[in-house]
C-alpha atoms as a PDB file:
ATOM      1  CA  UNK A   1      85.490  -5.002 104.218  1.00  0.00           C
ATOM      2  CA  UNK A   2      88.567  -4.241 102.057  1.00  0.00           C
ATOM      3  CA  UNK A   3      86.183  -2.247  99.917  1.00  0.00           C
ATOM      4  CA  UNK A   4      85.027   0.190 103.128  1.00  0.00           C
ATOM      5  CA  UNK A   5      88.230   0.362 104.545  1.00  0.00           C
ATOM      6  CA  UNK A   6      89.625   1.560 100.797  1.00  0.00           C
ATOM      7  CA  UNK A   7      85.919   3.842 100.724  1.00  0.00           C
ATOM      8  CA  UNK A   8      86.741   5.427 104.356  1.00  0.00           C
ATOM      9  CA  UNK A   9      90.217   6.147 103.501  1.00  0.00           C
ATOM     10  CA  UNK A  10      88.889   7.666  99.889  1.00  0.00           C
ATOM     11  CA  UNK A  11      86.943   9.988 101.823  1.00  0.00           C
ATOM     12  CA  UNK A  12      89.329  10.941 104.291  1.00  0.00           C
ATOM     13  CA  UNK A  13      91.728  11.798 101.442  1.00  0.00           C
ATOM     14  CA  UNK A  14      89.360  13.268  99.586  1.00  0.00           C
ATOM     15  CA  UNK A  15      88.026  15.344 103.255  1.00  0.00           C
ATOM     16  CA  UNK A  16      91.902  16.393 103.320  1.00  0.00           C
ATOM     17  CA  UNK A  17      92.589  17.316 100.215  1.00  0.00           C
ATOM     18  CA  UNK A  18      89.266  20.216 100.422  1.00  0.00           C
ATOM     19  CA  UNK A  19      90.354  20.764 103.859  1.00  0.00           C
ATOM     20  CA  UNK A  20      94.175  21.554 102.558  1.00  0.00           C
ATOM     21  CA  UNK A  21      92.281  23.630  99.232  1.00  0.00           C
ATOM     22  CA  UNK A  22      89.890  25.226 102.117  1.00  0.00           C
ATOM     23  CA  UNK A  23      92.990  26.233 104.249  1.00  0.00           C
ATOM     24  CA  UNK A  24      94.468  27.629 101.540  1.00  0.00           C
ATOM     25  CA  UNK A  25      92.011  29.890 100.223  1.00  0.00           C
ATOM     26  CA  UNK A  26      91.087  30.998 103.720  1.00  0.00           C
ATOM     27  CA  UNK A  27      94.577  31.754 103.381  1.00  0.00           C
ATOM     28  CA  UNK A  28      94.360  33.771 100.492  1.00  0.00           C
ATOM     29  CA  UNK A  29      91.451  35.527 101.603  1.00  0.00           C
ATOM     30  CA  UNK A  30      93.594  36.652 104.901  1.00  0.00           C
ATOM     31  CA  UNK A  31      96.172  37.690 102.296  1.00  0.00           C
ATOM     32  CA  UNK A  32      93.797  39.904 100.271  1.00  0.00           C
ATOM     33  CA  UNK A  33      91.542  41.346 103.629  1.00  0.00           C
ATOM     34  CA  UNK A  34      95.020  42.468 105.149  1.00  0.00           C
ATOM     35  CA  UNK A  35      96.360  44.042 101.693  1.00  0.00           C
ATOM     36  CA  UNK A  36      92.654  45.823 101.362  1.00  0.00           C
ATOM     37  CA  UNK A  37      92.769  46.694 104.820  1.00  0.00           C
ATOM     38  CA  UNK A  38      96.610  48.517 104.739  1.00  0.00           C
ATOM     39  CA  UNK A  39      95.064  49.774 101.144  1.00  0.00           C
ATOM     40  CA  UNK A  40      91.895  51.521 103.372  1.00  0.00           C
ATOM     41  CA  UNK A  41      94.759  52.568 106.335  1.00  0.00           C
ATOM     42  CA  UNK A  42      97.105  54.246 103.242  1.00  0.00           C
ATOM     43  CA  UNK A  43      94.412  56.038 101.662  1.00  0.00           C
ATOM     44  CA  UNK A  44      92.682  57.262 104.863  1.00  0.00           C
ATOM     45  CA  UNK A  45      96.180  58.499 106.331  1.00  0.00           C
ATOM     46  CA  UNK A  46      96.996  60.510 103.099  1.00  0.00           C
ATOM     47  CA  UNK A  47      93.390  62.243 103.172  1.00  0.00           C
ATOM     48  CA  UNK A  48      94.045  62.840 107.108  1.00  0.00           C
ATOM     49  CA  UNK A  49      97.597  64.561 105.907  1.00  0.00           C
ATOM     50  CA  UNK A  50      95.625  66.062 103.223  1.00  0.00           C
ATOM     51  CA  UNK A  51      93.230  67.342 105.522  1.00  0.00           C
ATOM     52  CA  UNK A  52      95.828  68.472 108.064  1.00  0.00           C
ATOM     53  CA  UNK A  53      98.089  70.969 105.706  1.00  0.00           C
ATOM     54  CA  UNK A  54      94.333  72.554 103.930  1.00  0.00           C
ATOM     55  CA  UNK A  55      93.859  73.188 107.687  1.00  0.00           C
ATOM     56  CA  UNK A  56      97.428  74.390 108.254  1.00  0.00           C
ATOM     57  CA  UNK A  57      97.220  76.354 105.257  1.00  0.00           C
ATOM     58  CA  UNK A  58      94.272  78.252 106.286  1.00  0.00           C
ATOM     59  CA  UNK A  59      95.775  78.883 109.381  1.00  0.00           C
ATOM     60  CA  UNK A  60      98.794  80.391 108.091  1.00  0.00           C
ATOM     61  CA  UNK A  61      96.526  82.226 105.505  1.00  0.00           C
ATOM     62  CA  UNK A  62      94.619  84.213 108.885  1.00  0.00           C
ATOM     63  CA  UNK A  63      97.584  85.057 110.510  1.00  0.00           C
ATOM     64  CA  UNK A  64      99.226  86.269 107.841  1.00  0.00           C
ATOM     65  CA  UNK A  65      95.589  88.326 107.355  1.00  0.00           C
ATOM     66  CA  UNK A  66      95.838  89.413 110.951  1.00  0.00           C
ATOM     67  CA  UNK A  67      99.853  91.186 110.458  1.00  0.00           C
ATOM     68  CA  UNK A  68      98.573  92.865 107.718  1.00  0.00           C
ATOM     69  CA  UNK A  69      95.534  93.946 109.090  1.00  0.00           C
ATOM     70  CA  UNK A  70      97.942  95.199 112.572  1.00  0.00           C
ATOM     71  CA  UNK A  71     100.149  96.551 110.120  1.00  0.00           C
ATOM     72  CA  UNK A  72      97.560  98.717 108.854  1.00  0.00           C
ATOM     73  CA  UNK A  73      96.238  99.654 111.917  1.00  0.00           C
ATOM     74  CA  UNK A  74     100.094 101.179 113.170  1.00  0.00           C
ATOM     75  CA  UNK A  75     100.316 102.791 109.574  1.00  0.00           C
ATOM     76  CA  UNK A  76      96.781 104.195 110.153  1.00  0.00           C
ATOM     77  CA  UNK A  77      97.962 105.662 113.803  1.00  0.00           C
ATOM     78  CA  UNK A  78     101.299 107.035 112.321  1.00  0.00           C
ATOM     79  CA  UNK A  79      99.178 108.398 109.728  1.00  0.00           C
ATOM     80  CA  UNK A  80      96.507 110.021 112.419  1.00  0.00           C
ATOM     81  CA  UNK A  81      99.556 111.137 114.512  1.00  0.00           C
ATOM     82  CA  UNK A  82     100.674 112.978 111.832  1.00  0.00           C
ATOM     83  CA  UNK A  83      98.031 114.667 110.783  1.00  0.00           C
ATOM     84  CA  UNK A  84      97.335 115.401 114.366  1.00  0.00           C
ATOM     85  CA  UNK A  85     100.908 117.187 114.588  1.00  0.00           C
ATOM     86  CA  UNK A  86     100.523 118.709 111.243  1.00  0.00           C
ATOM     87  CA  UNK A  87      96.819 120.514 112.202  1.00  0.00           C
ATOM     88  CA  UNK A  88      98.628 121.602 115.487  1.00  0.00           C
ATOM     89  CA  UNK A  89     101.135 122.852 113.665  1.00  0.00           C
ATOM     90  CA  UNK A  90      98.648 124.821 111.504  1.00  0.00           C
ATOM     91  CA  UNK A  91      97.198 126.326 114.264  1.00  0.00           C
ATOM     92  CA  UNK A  92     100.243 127.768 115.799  1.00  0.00           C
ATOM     93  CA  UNK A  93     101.089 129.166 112.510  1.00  0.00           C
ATOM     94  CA  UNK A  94      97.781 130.710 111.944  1.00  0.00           C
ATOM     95  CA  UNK A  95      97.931 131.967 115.791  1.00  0.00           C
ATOM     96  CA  UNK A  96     101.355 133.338 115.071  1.00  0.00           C
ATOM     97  CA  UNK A  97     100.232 135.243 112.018  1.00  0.00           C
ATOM     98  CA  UNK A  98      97.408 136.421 113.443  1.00  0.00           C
ATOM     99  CA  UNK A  99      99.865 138.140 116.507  1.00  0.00           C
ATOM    100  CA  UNK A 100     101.684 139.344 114.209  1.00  0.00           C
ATOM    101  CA  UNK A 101      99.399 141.354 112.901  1.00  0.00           C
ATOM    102  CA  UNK A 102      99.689 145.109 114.297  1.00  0.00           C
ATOM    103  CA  UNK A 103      96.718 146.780 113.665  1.00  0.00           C
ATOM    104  CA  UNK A 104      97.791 150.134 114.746  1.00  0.00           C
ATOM    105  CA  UNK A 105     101.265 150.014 113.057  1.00  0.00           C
ATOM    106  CA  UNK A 106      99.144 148.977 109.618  1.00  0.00           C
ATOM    107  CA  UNK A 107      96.302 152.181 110.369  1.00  0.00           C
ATOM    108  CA  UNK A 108      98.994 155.097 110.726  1.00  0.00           C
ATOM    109  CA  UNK A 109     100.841 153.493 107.440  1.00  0.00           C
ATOM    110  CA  UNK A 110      97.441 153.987 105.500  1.00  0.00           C
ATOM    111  CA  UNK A 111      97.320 157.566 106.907  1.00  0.00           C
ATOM    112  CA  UNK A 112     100.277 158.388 106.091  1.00  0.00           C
ATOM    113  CA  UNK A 113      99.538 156.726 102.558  1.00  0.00           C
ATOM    114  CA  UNK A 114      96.344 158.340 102.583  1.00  0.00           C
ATOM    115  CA  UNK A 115      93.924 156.602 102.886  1.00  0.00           C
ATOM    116  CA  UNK A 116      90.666 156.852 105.671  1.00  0.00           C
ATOM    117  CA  UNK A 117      87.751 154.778 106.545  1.00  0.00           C
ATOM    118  CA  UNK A 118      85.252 154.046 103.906  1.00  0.00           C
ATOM    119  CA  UNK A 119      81.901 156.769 104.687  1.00  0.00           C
ATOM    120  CA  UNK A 120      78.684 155.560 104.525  1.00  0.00           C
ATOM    121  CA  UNK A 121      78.257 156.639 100.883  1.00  0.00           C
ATOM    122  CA  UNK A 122      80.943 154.071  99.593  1.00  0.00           C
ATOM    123  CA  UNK A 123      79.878 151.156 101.271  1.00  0.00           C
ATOM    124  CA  UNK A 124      78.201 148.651  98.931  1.00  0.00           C
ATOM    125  CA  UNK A 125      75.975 145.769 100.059  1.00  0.00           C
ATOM    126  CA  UNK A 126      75.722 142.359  98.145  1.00  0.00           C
ATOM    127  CA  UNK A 127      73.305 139.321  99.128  1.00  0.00           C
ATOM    128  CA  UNK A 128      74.420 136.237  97.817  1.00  0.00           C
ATOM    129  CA  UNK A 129      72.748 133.184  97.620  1.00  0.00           C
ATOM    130  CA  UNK A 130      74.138 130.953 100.393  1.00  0.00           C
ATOM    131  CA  UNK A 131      74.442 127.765  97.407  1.00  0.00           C
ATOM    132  CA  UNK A 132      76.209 130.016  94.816  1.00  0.00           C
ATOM    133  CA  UNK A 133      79.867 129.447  94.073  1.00  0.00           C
ATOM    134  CA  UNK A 134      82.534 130.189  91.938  1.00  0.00           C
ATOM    135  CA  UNK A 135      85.331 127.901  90.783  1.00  0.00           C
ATOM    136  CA  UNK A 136      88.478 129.194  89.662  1.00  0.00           C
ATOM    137  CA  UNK A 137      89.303 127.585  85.913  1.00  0.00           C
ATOM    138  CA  UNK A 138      92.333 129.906  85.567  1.00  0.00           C
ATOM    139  CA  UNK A 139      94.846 132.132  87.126  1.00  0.00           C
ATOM    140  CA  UNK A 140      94.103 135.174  87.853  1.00  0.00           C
ATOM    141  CA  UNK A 141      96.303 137.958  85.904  1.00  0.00           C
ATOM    142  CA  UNK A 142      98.169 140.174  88.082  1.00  0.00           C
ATOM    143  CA  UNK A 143      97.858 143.337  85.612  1.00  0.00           C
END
């Protein structure tokens, strides 16, 4: 009887001492899932702020697309609004000129210079082809 009381009370220290090593690794285990699990968290978090300033980035990238592309756009309209002014401006001149033209006081100047209308005799008559031109390469001399 001595001999399965000391047998039960073998076991039982035996059953507590793999319980206590059981425990302990479980434990562990805990230890190690938690530390992989903040691991998984850390890395995750860092690609989500990774992810988060490529996005802000880009963002920043097309607005900074769009003010150049509005700054353009006003440049462009200054640009047309000038040239609008300018070709106005043209016109009038070329109106003014035009007015200012007196035919009558420039035909009694040639009389009195001399001169007449051209008679039928000294009018000359030249076809040219409607794709010919000339470019100038040079001044022309005033002699």
């Amino acid at each position: 009887m001595q001999n399965d009381m000391a047998t039960v009370i073998a076991e039982r220290c035996i059953d507590y001492y793999y319980d206590k090593i059981q425990e302990e690794n479980l434990k562990k285990y805990n230890r190690i899932q938690k530390k992989k699990e903040l691991r998984r968290k850390k890395y995750r978090t860092m690609g989500e702020v990774c992810l988060l300033l490529v996005m802000i980035i880009l963002c920043m990238s097309i607005i900074w697309m769009e003010v150049r592309v509005r700054d353009q756009a006003v440049q462009v309209a200054e640009l047309q609004s000038e040239l609008n002014s300018i070709t106005n401006k043209n016109a009038d001149a070329k109106k003014r000129l035009e007015d200012a033209a007196d035919y009558q006081w420039i035909e009694q100047e040639a009389k009195k210079l001399g001169m007449t209308y051209p008679s039928a005799d000294m009018v000359v008559y030249y076809d040219a082809p409607s794709e010919d031109y000339m470019i100038q390469t040079e001044e022309i001399p005033e002699d």
